[in-house]
C-alpha atoms as a PDB file:
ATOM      1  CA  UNK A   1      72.139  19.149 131.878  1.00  0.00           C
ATOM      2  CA  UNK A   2      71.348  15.991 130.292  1.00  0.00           C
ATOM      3  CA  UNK A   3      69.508  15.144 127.456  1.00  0.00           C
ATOM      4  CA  UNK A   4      66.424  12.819 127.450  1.00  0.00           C
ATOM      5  CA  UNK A   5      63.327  11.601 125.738  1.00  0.00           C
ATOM      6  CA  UNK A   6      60.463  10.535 127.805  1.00  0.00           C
ATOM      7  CA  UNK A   7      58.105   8.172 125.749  1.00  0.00           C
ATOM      8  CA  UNK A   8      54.462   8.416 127.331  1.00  0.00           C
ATOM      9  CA  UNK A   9      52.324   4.910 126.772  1.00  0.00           C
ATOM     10  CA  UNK A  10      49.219   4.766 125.252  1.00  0.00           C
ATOM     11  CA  UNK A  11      48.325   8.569 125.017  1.00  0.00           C
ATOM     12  CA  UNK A  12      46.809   9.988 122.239  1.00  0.00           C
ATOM     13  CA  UNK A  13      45.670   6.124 120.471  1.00  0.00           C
ATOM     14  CA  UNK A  14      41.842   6.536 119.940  1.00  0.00           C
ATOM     15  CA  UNK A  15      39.973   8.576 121.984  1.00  0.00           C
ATOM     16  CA  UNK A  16      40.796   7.482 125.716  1.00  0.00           C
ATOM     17  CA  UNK A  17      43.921   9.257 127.819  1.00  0.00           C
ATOM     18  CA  UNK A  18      44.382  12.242 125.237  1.00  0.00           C
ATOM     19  CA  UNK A  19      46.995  14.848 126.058  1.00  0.00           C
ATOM     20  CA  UNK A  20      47.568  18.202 124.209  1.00  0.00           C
ATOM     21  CA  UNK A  21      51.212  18.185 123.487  1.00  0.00           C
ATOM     22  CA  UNK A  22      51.190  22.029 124.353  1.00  0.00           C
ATOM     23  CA  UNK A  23      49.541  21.312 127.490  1.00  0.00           C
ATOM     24  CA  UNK A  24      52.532  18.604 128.154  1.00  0.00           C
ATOM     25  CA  UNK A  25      55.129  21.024 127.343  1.00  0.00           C
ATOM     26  CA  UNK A  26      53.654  23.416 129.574  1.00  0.00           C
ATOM     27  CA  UNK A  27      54.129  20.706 132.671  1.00  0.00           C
ATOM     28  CA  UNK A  28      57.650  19.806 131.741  1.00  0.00           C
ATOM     29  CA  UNK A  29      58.772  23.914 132.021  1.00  0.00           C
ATOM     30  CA  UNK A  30      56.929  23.674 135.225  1.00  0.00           C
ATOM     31  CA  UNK A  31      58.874  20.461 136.497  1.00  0.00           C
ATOM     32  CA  UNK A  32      62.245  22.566 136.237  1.00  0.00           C
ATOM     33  CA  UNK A  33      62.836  20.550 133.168  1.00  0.00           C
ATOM     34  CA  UNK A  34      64.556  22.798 129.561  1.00  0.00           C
ATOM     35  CA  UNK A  35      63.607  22.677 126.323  1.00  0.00           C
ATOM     36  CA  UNK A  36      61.020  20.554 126.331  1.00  0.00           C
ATOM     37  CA  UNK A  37      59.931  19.730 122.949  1.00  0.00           C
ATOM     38  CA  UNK A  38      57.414  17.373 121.337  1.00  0.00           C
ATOM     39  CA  UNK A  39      57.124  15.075 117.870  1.00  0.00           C
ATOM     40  CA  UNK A  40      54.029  15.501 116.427  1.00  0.00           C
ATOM     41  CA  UNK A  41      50.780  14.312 118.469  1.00  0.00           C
ATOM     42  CA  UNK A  42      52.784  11.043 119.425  1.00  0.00           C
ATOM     43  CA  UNK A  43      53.403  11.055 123.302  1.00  0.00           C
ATOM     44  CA  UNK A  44      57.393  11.742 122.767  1.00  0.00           C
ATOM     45  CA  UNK A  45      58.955  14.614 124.437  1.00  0.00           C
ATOM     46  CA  UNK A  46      62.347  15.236 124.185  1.00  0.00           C
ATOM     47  CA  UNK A  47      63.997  17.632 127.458  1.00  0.00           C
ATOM     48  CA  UNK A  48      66.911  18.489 129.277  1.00  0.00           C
ATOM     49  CA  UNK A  49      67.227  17.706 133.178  1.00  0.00           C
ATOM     50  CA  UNK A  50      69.217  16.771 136.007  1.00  0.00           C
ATOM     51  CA  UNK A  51      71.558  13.874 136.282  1.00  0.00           C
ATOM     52  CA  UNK A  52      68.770  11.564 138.266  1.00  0.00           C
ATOM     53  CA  UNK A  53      68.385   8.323 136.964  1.00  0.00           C
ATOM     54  CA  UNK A  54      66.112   7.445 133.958  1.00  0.00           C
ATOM     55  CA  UNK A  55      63.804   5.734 136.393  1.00  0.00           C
ATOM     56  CA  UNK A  56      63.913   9.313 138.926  1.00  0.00           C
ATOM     57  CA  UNK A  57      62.452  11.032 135.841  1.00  0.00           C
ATOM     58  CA  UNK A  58      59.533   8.677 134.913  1.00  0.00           C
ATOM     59  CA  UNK A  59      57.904   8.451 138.189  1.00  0.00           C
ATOM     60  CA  UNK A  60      58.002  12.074 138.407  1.00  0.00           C
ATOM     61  CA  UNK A  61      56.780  12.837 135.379  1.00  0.00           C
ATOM     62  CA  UNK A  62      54.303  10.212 135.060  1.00  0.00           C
ATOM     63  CA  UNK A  63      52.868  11.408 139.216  1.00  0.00           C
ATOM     64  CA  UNK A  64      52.789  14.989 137.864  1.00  0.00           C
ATOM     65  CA  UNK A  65      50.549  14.292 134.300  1.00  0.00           C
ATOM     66  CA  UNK A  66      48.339  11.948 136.416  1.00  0.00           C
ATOM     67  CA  UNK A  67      47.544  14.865 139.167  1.00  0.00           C
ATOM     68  CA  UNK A  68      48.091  17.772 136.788  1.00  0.00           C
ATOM     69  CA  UNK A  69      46.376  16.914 133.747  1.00  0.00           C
ATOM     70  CA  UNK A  70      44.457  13.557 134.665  1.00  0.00           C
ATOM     71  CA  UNK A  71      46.025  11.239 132.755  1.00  0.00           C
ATOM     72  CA  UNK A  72      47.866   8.433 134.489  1.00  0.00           C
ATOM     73  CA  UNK A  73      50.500   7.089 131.561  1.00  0.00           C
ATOM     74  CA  UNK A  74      53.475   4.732 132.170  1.00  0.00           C
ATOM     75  CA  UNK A  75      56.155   6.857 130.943  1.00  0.00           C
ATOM     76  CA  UNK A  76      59.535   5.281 130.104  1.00  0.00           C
ATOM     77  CA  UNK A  77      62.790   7.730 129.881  1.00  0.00           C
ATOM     78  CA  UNK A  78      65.797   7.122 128.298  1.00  0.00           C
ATOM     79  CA  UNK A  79      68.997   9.017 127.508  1.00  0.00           C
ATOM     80  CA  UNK A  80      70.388  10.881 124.624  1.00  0.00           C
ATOM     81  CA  UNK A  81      73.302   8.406 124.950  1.00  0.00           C
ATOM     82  CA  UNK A  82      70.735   5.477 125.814  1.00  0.00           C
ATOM     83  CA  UNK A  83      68.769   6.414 122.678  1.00  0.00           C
ATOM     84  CA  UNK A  84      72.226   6.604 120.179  1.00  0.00           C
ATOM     85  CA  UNK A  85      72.395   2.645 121.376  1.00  0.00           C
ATOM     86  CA  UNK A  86      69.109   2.126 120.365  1.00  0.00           C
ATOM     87  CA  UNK A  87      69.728   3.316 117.088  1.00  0.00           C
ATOM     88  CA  UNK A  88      73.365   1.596 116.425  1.00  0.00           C
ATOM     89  CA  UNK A  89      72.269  -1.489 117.645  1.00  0.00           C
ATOM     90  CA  UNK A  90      68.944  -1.821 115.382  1.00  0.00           C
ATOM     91  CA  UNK A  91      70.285  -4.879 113.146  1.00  0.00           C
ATOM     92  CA  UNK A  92      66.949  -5.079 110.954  1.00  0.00           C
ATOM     93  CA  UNK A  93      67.041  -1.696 109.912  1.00  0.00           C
ATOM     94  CA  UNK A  94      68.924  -2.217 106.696  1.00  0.00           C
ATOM     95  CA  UNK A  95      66.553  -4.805 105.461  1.00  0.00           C
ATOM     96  CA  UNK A  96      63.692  -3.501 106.836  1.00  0.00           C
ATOM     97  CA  UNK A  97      62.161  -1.986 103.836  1.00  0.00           C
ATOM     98  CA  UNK A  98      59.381   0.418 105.297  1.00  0.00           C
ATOM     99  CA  UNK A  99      60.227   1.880 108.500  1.00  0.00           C
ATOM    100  CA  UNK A 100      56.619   2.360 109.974  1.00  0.00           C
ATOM    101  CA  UNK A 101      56.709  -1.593 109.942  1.00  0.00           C
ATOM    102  CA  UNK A 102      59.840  -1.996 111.700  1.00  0.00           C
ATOM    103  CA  UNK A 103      58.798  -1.969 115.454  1.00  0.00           C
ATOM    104  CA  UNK A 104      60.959  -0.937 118.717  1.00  0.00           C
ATOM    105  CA  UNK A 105      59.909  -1.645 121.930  1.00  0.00           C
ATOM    106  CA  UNK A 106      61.720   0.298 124.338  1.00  0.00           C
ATOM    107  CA  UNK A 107      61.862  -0.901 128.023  1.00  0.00           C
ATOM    108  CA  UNK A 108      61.606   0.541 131.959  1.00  0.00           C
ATOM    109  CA  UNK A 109      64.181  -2.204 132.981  1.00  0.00           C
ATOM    110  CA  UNK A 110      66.713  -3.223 130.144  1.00  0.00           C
ATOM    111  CA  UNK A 111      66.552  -6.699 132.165  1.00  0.00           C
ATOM    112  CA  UNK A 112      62.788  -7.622 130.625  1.00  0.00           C
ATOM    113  CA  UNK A 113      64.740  -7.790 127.634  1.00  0.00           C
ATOM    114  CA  UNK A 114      66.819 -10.750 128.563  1.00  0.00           C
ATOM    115  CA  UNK A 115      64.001 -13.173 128.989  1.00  0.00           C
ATOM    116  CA  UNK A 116      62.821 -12.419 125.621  1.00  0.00           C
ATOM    117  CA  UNK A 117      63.261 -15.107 123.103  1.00  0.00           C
ATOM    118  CA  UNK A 118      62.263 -15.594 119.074  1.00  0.00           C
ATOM    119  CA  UNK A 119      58.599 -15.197 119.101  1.00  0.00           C
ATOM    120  CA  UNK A 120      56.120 -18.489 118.652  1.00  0.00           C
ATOM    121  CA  UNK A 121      55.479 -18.643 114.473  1.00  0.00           C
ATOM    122  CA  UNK A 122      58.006 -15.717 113.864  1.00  0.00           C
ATOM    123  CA  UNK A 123      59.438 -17.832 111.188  1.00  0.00           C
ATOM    124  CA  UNK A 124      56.090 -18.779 109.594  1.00  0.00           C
ATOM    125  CA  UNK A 125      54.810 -14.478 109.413  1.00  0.00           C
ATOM    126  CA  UNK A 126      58.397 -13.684 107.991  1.00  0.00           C
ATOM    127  CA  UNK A 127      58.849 -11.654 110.997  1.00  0.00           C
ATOM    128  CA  UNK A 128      62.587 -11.371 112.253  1.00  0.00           C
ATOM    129  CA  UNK A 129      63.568 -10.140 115.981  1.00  0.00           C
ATOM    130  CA  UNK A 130      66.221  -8.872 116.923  1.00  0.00           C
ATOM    131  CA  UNK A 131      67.255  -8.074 120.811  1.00  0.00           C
ATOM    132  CA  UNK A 132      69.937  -5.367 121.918  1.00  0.00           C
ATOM    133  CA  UNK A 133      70.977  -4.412 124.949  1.00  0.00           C
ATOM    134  CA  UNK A 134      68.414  -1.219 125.470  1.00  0.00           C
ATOM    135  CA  UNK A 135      65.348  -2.055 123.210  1.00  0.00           C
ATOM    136  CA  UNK A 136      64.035  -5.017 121.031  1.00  0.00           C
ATOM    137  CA  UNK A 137      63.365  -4.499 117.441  1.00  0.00           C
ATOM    138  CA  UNK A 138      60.525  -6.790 115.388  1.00  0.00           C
ATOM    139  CA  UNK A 139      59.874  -6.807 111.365  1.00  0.00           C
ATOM    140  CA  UNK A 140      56.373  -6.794 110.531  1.00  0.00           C
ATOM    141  CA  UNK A 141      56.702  -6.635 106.786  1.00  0.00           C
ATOM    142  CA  UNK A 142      52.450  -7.111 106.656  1.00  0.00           C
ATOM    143  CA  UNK A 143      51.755  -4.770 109.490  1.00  0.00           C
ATOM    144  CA  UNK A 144      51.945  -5.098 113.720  1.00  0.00           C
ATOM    145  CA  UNK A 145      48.489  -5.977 114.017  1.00  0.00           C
ATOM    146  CA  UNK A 146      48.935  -8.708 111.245  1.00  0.00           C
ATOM    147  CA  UNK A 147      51.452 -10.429 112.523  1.00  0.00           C
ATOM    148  CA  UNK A 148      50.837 -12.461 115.717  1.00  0.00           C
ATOM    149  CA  UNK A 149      54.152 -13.044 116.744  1.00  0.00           C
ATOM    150  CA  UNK A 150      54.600  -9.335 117.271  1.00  0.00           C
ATOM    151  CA  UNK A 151      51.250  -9.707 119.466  1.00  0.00           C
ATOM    152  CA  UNK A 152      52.186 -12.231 121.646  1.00  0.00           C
ATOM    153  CA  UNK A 153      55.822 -11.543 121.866  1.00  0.00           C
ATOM    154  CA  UNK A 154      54.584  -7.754 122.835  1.00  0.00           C
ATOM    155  CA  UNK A 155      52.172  -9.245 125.186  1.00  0.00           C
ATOM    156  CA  UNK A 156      54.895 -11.301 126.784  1.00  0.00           C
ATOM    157  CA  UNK A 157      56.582  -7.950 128.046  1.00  0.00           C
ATOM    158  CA  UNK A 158      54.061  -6.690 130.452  1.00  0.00           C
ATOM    159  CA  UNK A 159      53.157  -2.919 131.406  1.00  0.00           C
ATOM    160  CA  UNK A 160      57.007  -2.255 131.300  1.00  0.00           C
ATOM    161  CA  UNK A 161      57.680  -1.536 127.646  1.00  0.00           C
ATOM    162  CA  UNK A 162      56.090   1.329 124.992  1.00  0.00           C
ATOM    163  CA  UNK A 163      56.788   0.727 121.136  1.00  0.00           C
ATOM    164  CA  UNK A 164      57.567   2.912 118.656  1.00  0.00           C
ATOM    165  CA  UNK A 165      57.848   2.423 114.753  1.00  0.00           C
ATOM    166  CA  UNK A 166      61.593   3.162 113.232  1.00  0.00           C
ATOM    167  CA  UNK A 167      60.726   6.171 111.806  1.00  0.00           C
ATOM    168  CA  UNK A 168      59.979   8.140 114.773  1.00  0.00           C
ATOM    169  CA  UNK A 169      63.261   6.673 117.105  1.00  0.00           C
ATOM    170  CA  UNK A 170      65.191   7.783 114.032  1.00  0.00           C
ATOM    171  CA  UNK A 171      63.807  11.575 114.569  1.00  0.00           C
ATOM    172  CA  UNK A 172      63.600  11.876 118.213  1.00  0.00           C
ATOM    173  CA  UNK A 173      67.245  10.621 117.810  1.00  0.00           C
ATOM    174  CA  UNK A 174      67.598  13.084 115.120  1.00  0.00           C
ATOM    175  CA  UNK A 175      66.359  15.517 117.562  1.00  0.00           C
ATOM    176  CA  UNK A 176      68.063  15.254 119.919  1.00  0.00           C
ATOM    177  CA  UNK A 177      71.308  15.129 117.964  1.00  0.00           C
ATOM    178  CA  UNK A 178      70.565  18.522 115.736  1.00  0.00           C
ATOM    179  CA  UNK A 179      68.601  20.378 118.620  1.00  0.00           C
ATOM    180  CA  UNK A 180      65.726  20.004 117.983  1.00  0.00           C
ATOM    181  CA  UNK A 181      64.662  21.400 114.541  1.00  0.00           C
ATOM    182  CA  UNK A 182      60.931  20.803 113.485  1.00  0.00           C
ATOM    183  CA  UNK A 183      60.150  19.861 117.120  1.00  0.00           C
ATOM    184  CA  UNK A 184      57.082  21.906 118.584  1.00  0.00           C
ATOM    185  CA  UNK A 185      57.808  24.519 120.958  1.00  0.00           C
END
C-alpha cells in the first residue's frame, strides 16, 4: 500500500465546517483506507491506500465527508514520496527563522504552480517566494495576514490549493517517515 496525506481545506478555522478528527478517522477505516492517523485538530490525515492516483483519493474522500459527516471540504492528497519533494525542495527554510511564518501552499494540479510569479510588493514586506515543482513556499517574517503579498499571491491560486505553515509539513513528513509516532489513533 501506499502512503499518503490528505490535507482537508478550511476545516476546523473558526467555528464553520468543524470535523472531529476521531470522527474523520473513523470514515477513513470505513473507506478501506489503513492507518489512518491525524495531527492535532488541523485537517491532516496521514493513511495508507491503493495505488489510485492522488486526484482518485480526493474526490473520494472529499464525496464521502460531505455525505457522511456534512462537511463538503476540498481535500488535496499527496504522496509520501510527493511530500519528501516538498520538503527537499523548500529553499527558504534555512533562513526562515520561525517556522509557523514560513507558509506552503500545496496544490490539486502541480500545473497552478507554473503561472505563479513573485508576488506584487513582495520586495517592499520582505517577503521571499520560492516555487518548486509540488508546492510554493512564502516568508512572512511579520505574519500571513500582515503581509499582502502572501494575500494576493494566495488569492491568485483559486479553490485549488490548501496552506500549511512549515512546522506542520515537517511532522506530517516526519510522520510519515517514522510511522507515525504522536499521531492520534
Amino acid at each position: 500500500m501506499t502512503r499518503f496525506v490528505a490535507f482537508f481545506r478550511g476545516i476546523n478555522v473558526g467555528k464553520a465546517r468543524r470535523l472531529a478528527m476521531a470522527d474523520l478517522r473513523a470514515l477513513f477505516l470505513a473507506l478501506g483506507y489503513g492507518d489512518p492517523r491525524t495531527l492535532l485538530n488541523s485537517g491532516n490525515v496521514v493513511f495508507s491506500g491503493g495505488a489510485d492516483a492522488e486526484r482518485v483519493h480526493a474526490a473520494r474522500i472529499r464525496t464521502a465527508v460531505a455525505s457522511r459527516l456534512g462537511v463538503d471540504a476540498p481535500v488535496i492528497v499527496k504522496t509520501a514520496g510527493a511530500l519528501r519533494t516538498v520538503v527537499a525542495e523548500n529553499a527558504l527554510a534555512a533562513s526562515a527563522g520561525d517556522a509557523s511564518r514560513l507558509l506552503v501552499a500545496l496544490v490539486d494540479d502541480p500545473q497552478l504552480l507554473r503561472r505563479l510569479g513573485r508576488p506584487p510588493g513582495a520586495a517592499d514586506d520582505a517577503s521571499a517566494l520560492h516555487v518548486g515543482a509540488e508546492a510554493a513556499y512564502l516568508w512572512c517574517p511579520q505574519g500571513i495576514l500582515k503581509t499582502p503579498a502572501a494575500l494576493h499571491w494566495l488569492g491568485g491560486l483559486g479553490k485549488g490549493v490548501t496552506t500549511r505553515n512549515w512546522a506542520t509539513i515537517v511532522k506530517l513528513e516526519g510522520m510519515l517517515r517514522a510511522g507515525t509516532p504522536g499521531a492520534q489513533r
